[in-house]
C-alpha atoms as a PDB file:
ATOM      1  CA  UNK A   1     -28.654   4.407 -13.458  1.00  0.00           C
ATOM      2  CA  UNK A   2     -27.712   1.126 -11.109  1.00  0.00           C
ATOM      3  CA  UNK A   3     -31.097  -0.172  -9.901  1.00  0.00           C
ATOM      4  CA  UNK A   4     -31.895  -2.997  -7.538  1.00  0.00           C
ATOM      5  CA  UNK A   5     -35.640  -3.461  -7.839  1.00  0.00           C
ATOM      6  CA  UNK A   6     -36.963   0.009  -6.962  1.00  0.00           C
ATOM      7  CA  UNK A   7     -34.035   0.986  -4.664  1.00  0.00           C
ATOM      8  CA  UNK A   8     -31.451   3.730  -6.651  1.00  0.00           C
ATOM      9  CA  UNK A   9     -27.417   2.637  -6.606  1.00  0.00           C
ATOM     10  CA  UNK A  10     -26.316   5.544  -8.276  1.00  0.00           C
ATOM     11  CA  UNK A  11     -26.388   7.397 -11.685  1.00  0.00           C
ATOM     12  CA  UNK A  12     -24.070   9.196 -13.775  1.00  0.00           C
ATOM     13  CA  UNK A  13     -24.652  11.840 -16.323  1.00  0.00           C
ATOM     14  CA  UNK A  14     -23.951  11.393 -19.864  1.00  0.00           C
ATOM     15  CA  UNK A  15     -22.417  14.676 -20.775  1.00  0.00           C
ATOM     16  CA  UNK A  16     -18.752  15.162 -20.745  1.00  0.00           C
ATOM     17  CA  UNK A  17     -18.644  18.363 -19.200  1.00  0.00           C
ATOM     18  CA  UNK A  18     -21.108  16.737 -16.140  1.00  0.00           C
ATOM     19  CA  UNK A  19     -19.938  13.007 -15.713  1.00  0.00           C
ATOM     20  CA  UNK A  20     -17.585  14.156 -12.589  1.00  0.00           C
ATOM     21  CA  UNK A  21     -21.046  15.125 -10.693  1.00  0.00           C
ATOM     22  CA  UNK A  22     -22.259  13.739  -7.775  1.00  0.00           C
ATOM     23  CA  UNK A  23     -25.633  13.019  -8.128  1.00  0.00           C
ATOM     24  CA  UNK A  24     -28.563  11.244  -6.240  1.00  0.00           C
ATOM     25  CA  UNK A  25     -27.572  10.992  -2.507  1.00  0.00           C
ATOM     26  CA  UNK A  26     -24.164  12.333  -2.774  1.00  0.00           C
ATOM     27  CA  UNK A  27     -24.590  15.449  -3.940  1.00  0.00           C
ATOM     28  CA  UNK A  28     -22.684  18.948  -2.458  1.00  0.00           C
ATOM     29  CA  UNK A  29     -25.397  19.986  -0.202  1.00  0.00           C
ATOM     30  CA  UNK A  30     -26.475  16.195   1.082  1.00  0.00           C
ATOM     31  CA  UNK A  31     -24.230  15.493   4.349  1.00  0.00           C
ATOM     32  CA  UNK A  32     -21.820  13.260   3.243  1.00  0.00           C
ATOM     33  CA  UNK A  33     -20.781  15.707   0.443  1.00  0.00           C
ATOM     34  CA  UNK A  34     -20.674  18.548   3.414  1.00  0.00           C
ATOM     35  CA  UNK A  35     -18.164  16.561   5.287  1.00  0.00           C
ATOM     36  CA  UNK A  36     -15.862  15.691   1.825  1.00  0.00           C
ATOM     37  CA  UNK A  37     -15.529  19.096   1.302  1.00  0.00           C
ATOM     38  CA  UNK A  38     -15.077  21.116   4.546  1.00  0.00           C
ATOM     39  CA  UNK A  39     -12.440  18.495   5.082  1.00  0.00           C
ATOM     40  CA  UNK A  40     -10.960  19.011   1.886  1.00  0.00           C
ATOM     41  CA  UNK A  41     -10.853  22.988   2.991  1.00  0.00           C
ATOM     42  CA  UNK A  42      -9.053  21.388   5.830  1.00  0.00           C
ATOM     43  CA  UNK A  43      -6.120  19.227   4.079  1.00  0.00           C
ATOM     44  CA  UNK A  44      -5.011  19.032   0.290  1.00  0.00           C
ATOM     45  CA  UNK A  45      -5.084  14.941   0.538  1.00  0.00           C
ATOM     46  CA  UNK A  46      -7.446  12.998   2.785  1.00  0.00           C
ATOM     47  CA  UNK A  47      -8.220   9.530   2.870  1.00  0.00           C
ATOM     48  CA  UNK A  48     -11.547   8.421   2.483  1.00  0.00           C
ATOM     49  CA  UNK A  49     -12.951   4.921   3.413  1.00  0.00           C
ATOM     50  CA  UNK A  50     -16.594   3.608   1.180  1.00  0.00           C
ATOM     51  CA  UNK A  51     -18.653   0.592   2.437  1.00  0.00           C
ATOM     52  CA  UNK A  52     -20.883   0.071   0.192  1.00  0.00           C
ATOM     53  CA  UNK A  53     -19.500   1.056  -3.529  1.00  0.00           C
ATOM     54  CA  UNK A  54     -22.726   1.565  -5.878  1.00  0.00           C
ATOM     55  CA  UNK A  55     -20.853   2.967  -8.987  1.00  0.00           C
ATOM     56  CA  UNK A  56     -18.609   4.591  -6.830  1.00  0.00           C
ATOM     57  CA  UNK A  57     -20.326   8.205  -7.112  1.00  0.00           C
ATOM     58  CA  UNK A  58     -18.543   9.578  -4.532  1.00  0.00           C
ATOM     59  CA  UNK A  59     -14.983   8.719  -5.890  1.00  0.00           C
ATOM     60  CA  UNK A  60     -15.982  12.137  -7.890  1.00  0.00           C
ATOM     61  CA  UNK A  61     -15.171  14.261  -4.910  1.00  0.00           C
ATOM     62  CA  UNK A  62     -11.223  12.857  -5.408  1.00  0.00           C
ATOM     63  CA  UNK A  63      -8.766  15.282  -5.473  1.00  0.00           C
ATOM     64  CA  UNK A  64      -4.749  13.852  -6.596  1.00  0.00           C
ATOM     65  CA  UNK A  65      -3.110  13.469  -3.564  1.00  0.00           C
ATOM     66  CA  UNK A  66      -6.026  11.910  -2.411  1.00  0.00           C
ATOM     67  CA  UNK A  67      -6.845   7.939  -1.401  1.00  0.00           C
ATOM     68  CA  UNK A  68     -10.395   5.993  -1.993  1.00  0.00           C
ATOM     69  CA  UNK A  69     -10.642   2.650  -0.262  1.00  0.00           C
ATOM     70  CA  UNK A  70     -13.825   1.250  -1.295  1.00  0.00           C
ATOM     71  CA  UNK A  71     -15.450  -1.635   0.087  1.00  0.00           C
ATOM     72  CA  UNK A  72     -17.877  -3.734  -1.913  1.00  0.00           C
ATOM     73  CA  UNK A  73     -19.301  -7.411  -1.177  1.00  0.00           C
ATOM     74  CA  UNK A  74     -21.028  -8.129  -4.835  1.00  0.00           C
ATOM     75  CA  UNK A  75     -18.333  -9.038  -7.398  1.00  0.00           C
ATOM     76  CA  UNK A  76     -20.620  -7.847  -9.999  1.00  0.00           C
ATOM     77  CA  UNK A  77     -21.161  -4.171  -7.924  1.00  0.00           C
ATOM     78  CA  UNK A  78     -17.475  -3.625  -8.776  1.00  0.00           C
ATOM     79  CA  UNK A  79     -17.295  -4.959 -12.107  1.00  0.00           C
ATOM     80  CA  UNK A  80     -20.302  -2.746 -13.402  1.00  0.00           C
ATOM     81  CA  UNK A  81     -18.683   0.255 -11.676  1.00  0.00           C
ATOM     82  CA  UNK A  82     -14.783  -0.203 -13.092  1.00  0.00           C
ATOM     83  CA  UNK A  83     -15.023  -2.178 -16.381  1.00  0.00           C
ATOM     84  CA  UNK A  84     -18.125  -1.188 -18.223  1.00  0.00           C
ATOM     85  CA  UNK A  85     -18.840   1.683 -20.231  1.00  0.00           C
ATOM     86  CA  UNK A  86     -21.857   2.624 -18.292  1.00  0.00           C
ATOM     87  CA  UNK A  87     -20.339   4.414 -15.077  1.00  0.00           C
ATOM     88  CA  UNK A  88     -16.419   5.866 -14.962  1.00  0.00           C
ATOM     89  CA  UNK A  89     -16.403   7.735 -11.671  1.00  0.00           C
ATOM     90  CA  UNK A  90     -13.754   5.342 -10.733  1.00  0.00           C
ATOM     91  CA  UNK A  91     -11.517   5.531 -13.954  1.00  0.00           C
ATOM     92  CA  UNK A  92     -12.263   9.462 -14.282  1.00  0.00           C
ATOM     93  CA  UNK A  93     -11.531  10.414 -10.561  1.00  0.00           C
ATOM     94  CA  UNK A  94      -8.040  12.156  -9.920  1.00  0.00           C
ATOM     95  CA  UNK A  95      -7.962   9.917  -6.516  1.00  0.00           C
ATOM     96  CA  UNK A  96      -6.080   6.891  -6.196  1.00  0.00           C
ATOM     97  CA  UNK A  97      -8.733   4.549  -6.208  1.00  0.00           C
ATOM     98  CA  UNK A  98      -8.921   1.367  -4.271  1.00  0.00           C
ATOM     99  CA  UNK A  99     -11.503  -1.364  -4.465  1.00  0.00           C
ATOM    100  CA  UNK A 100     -11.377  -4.065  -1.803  1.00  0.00           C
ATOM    101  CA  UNK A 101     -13.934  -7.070  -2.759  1.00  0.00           C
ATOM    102  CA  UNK A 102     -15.405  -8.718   0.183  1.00  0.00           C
ATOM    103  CA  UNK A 103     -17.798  -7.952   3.290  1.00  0.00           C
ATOM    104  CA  UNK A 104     -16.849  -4.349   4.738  1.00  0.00           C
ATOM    105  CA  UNK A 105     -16.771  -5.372   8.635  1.00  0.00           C
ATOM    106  CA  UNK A 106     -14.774  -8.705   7.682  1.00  0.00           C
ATOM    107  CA  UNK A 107     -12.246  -6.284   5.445  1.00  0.00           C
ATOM    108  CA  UNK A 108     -11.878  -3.952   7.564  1.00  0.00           C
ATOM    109  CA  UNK A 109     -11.210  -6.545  11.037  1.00  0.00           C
ATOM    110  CA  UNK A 110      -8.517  -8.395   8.615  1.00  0.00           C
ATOM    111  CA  UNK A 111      -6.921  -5.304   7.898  1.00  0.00           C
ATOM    112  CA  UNK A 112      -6.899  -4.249  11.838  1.00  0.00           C
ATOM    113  CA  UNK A 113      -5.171  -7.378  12.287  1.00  0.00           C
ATOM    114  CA  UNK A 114      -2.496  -7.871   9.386  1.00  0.00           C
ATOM    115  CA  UNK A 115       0.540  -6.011   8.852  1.00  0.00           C
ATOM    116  CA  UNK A 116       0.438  -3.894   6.396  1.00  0.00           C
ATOM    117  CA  UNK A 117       1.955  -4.785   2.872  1.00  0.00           C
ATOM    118  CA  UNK A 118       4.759  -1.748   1.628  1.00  0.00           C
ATOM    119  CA  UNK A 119       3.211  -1.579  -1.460  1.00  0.00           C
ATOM    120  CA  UNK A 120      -0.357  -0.489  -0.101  1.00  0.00           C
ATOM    121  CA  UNK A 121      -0.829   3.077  -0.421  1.00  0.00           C
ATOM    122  CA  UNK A 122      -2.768   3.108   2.972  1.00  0.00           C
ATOM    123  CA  UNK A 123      -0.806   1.751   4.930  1.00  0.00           C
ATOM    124  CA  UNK A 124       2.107   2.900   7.191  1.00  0.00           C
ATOM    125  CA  UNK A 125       4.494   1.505   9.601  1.00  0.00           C
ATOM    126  CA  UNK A 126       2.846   3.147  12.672  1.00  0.00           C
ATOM    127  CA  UNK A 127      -0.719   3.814  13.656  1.00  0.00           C
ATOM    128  CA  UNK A 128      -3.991   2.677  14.495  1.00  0.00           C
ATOM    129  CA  UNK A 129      -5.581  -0.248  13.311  1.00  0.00           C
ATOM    130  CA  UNK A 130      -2.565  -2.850  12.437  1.00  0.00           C
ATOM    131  CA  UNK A 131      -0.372   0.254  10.631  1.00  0.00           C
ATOM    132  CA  UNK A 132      -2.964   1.848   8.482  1.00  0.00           C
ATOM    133  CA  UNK A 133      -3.351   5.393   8.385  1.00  0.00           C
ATOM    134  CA  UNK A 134      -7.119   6.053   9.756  1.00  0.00           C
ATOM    135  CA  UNK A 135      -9.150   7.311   7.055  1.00  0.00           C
ATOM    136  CA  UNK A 136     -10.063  10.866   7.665  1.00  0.00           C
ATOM    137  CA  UNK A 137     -13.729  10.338   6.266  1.00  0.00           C
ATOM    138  CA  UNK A 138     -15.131   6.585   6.918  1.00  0.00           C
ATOM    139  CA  UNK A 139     -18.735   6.256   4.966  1.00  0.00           C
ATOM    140  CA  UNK A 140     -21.485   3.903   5.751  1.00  0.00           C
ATOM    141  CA  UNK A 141     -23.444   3.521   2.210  1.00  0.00           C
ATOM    142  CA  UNK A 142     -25.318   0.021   2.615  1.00  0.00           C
ATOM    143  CA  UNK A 143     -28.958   0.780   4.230  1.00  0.00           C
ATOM    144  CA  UNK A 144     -30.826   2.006   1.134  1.00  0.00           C
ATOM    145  CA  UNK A 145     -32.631  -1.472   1.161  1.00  0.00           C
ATOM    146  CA  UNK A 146     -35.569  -3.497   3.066  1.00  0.00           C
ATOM    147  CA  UNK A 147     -33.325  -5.863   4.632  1.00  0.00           C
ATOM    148  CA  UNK A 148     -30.072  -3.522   5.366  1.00  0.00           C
ATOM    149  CA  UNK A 149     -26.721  -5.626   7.207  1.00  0.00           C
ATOM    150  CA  UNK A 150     -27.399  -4.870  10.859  1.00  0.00           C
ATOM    151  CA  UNK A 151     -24.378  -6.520  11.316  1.00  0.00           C
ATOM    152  CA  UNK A 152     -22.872  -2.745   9.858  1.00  0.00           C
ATOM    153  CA  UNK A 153     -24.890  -1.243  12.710  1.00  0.00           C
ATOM    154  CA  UNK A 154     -23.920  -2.799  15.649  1.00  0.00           C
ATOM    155  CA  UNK A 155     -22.132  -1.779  18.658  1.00  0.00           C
ATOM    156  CA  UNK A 156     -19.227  -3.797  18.100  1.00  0.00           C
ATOM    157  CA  UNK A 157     -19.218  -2.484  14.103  1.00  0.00           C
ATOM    158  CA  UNK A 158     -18.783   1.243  15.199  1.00  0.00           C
ATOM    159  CA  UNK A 159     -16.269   0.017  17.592  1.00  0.00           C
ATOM    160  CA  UNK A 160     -14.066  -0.938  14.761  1.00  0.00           C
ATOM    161  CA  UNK A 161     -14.853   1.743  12.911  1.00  0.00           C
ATOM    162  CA  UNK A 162     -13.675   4.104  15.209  1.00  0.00           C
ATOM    163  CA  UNK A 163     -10.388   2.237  15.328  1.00  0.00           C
ATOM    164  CA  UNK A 164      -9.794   2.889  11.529  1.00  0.00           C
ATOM    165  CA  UNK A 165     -10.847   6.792  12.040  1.00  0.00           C
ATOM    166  CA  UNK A 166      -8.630   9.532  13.192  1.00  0.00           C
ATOM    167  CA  UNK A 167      -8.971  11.486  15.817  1.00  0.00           C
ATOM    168  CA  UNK A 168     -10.630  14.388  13.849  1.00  0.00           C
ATOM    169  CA  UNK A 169     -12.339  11.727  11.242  1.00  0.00           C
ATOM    170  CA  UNK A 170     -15.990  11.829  10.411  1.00  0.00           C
ATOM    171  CA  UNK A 171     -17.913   8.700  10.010  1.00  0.00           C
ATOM    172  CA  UNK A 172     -21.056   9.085   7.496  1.00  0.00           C
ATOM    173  CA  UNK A 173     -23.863   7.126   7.137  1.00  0.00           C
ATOM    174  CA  UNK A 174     -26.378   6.965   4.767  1.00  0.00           C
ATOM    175  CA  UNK A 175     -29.893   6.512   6.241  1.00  0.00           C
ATOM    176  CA  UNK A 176     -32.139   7.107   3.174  1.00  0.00           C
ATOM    177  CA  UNK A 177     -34.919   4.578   3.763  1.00  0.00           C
ATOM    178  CA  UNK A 178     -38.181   3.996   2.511  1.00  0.00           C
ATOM    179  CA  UNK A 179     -38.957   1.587   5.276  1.00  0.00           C
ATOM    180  CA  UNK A 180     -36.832   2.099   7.863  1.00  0.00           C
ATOM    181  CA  UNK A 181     -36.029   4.625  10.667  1.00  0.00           C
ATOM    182  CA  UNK A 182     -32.021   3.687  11.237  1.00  0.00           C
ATOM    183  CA  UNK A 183     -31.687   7.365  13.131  1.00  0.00           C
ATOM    184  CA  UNK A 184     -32.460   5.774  16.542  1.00  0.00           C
ATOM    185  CA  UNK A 185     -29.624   2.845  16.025  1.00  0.00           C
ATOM    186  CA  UNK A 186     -27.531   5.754  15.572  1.00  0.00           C
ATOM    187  CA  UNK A 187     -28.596   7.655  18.209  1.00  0.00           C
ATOM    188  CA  UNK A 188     -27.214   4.528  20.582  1.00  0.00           C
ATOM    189  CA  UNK A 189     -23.964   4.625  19.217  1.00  0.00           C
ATOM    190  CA  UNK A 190     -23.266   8.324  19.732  1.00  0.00           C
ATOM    191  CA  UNK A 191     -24.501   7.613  23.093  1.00  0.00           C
ATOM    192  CA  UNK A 192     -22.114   4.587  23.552  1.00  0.00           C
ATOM    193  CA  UNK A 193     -19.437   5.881  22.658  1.00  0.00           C
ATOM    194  CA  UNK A 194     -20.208   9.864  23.309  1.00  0.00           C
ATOM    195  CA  UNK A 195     -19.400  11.054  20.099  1.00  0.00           C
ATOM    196  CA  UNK A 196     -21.094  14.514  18.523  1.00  0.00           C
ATOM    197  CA  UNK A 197     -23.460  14.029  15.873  1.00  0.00           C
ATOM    198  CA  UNK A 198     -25.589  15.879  13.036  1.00  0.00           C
ATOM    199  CA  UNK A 199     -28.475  14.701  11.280  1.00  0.00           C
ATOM    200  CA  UNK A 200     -28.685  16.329   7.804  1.00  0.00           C
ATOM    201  CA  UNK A 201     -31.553  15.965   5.438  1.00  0.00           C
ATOM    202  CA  UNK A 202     -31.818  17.405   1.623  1.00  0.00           C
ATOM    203  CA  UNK A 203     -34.246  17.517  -0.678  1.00  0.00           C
ATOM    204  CA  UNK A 204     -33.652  16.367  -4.430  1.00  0.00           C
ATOM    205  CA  UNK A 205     -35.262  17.765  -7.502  1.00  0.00           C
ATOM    206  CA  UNK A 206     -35.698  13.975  -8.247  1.00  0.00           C
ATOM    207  CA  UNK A 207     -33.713  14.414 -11.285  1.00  0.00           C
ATOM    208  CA  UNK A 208     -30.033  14.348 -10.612  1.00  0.00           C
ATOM    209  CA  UNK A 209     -29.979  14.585  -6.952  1.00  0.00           C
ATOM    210  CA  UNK A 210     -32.223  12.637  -4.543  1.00  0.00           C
ATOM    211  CA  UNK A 211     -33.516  13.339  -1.393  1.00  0.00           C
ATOM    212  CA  UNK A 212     -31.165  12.313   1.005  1.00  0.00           C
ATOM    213  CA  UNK A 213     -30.905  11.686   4.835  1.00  0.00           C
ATOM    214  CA  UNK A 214     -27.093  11.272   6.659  1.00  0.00           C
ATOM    215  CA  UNK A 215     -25.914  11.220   9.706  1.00  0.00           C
ATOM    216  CA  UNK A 216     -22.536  12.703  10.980  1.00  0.00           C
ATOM    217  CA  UNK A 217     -20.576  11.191  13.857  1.00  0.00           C
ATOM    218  CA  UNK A 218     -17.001  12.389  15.316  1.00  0.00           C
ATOM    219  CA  UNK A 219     -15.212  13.006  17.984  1.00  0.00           C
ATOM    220  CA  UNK A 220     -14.459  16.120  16.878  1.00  0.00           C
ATOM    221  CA  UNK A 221     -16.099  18.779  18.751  1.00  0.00           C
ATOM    222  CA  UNK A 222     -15.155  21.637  16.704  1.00  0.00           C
ATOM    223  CA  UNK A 223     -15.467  20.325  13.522  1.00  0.00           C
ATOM    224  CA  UNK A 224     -19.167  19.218  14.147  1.00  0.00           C
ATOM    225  CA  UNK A 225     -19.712  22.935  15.092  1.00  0.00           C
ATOM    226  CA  UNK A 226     -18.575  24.470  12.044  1.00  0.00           C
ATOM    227  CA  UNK A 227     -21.076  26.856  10.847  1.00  0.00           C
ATOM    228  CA  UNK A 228     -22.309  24.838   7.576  1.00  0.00           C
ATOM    229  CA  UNK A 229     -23.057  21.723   9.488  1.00  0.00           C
ATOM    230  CA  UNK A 230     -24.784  23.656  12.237  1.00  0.00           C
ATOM    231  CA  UNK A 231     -27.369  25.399   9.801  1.00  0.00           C
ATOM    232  CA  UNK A 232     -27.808  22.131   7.799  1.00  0.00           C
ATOM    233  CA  UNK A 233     -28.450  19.775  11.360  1.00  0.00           C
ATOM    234  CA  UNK A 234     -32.319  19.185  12.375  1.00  0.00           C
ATOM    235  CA  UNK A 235     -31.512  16.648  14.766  1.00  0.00           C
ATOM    236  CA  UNK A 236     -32.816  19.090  17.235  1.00  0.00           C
ATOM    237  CA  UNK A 237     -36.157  18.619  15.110  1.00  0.00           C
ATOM    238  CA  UNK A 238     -36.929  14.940  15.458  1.00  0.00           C
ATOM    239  CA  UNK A 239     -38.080  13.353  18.218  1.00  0.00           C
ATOM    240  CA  UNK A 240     -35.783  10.135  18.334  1.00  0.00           C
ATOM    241  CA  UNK A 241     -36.747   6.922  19.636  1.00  0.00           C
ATOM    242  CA  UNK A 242     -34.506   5.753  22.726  1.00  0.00           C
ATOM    243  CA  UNK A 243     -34.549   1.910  21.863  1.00  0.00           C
ATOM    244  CA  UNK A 244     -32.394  -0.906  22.802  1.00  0.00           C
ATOM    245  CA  UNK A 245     -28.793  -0.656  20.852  1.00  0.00           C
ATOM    246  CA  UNK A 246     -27.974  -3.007  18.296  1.00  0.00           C
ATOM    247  CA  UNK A 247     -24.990  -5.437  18.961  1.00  0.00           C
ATOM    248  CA  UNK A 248     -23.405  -8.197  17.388  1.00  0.00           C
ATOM    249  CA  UNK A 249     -25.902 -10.737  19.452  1.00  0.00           C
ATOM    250  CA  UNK A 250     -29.346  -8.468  19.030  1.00  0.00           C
ATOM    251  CA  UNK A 251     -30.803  -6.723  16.147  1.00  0.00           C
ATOM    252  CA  UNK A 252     -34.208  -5.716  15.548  1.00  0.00           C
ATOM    253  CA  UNK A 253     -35.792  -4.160  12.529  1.00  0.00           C
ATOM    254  CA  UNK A 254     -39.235  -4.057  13.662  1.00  0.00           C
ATOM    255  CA  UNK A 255     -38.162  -1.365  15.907  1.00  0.00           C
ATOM    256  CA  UNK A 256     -37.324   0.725  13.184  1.00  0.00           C
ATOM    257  CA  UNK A 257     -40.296   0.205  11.222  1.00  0.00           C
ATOM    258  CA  UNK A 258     -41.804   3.592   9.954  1.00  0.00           C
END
């Protein structure tokens, strides 16, 4: 288990037969690992972008054929999830894995702008975002924390977001907090930029799976209607707050206080 003070990074099972399964917020039922695999029903290779790498749990959904770009800002994050014993979701998966060391947003805006090398498995001579192929599934796995990067929330953030995504991509965020109520911030950006969206909660036995909170944003009518999310969203059970949307020159966490 990857622990920063009491917040959970990720675990992995010690049994040979079990180390490929997601566990704690990534499991099959939470919403993130809804979207990985009714996509994966949907193609036989996808490409799937990580902010936010933990041990790199969800590089266990990878299927060959399949691309994992993972973002991480802590050189020691992506040590501790490729080169010690501890965790091997990365070296097990049958993806082609991917780390890119560095801030997410600041990655990802370089990589809008460059041209892309030939030997970079994401990349293509046409297509949004500078020549890279838009990831198919873009996840948002930084807010476990007190003090999550509102600069990863903002306006501007989702704006560039949606320029790596394809048309029928998913973007997934993670907003498991103990402290915090991220939903509304969410809320603003599917209003922004009138996208559909699912809020999808499941409960963890607290063992190998957690209870988990994600939100699902596309532009992709259909897909957001398929019958699995449907039954799993209880957006239409929360009440949430309409409150001023986060950009790149105003954040405010005490507005998301629980």
């Amino acid at each position: 288990t990857l622990m920063h003070g009491q917040i959970n990074h990720g675990m992995q099972i010690d049994h040979p037969r079990l180390k490929l399964r997601p566990t704690t917020y990534f499991t099959d039922e939470s919403g993130v690992g809804m979207a990985i695999l009714l996509k994966q029903a949907e193609s036989d290779s996808l490409r799937v972008g990580v902010l936010g790498l933990g041990i790199g749990t969800l590089a266990a959904y990878g299927r060959e054929g399949d691309i994992y770009r993972l973002y991480e800002i802590d050189p020691a994050v992506i040590r501790l999830a490729e080169e010690t014993p501890y965790f091997s979701y990365l070296r097990d998966s049958k993806a082609e894995i991917i780390t890119v060391a560095g801030d997410g947003r600041i990655s990802l805006e370089r990589e809008a702008r460059s041209t892309p090398a030939p030997t970079d498995p994401v990349a293509a001579p046409a297509g949004r975002g500078g020549g890279l192929v838009p990831f198919d599934i873009l996840v948002l796995d930084a807010f476990s924390g007190d003090s999550p990067p509102a600069h990863l929330l903002t306006l501007e953030a989702f704006a560039l977001y949606l320029q790596h995504l394809a048309d029928d991509g998913v973007i997934a965020v993670n907003i498991s907090n103990r402290y915090l109520d991220l939903l509304p911030v969410i809320g603003q950006v599917r209003k922004t930029y009138g996208l559909e969206m699912a809020y999808i909660q499941s409960r963890g036995d607290q063992k190998i799976s957690a209870n988990a909170q994600w939100v699902l944003l596309s532009r992709d009518k259909k897909f957001m209607q398929h019958p699995d999310i449907a039954r799993a969203d209880s957006l239409h059970k929360r009440s949430v707050r309409n409150i001023r949307p986060w950009t790149d020159d105003y954040s405010n966490l005490l507005s998301v206080l629980k």
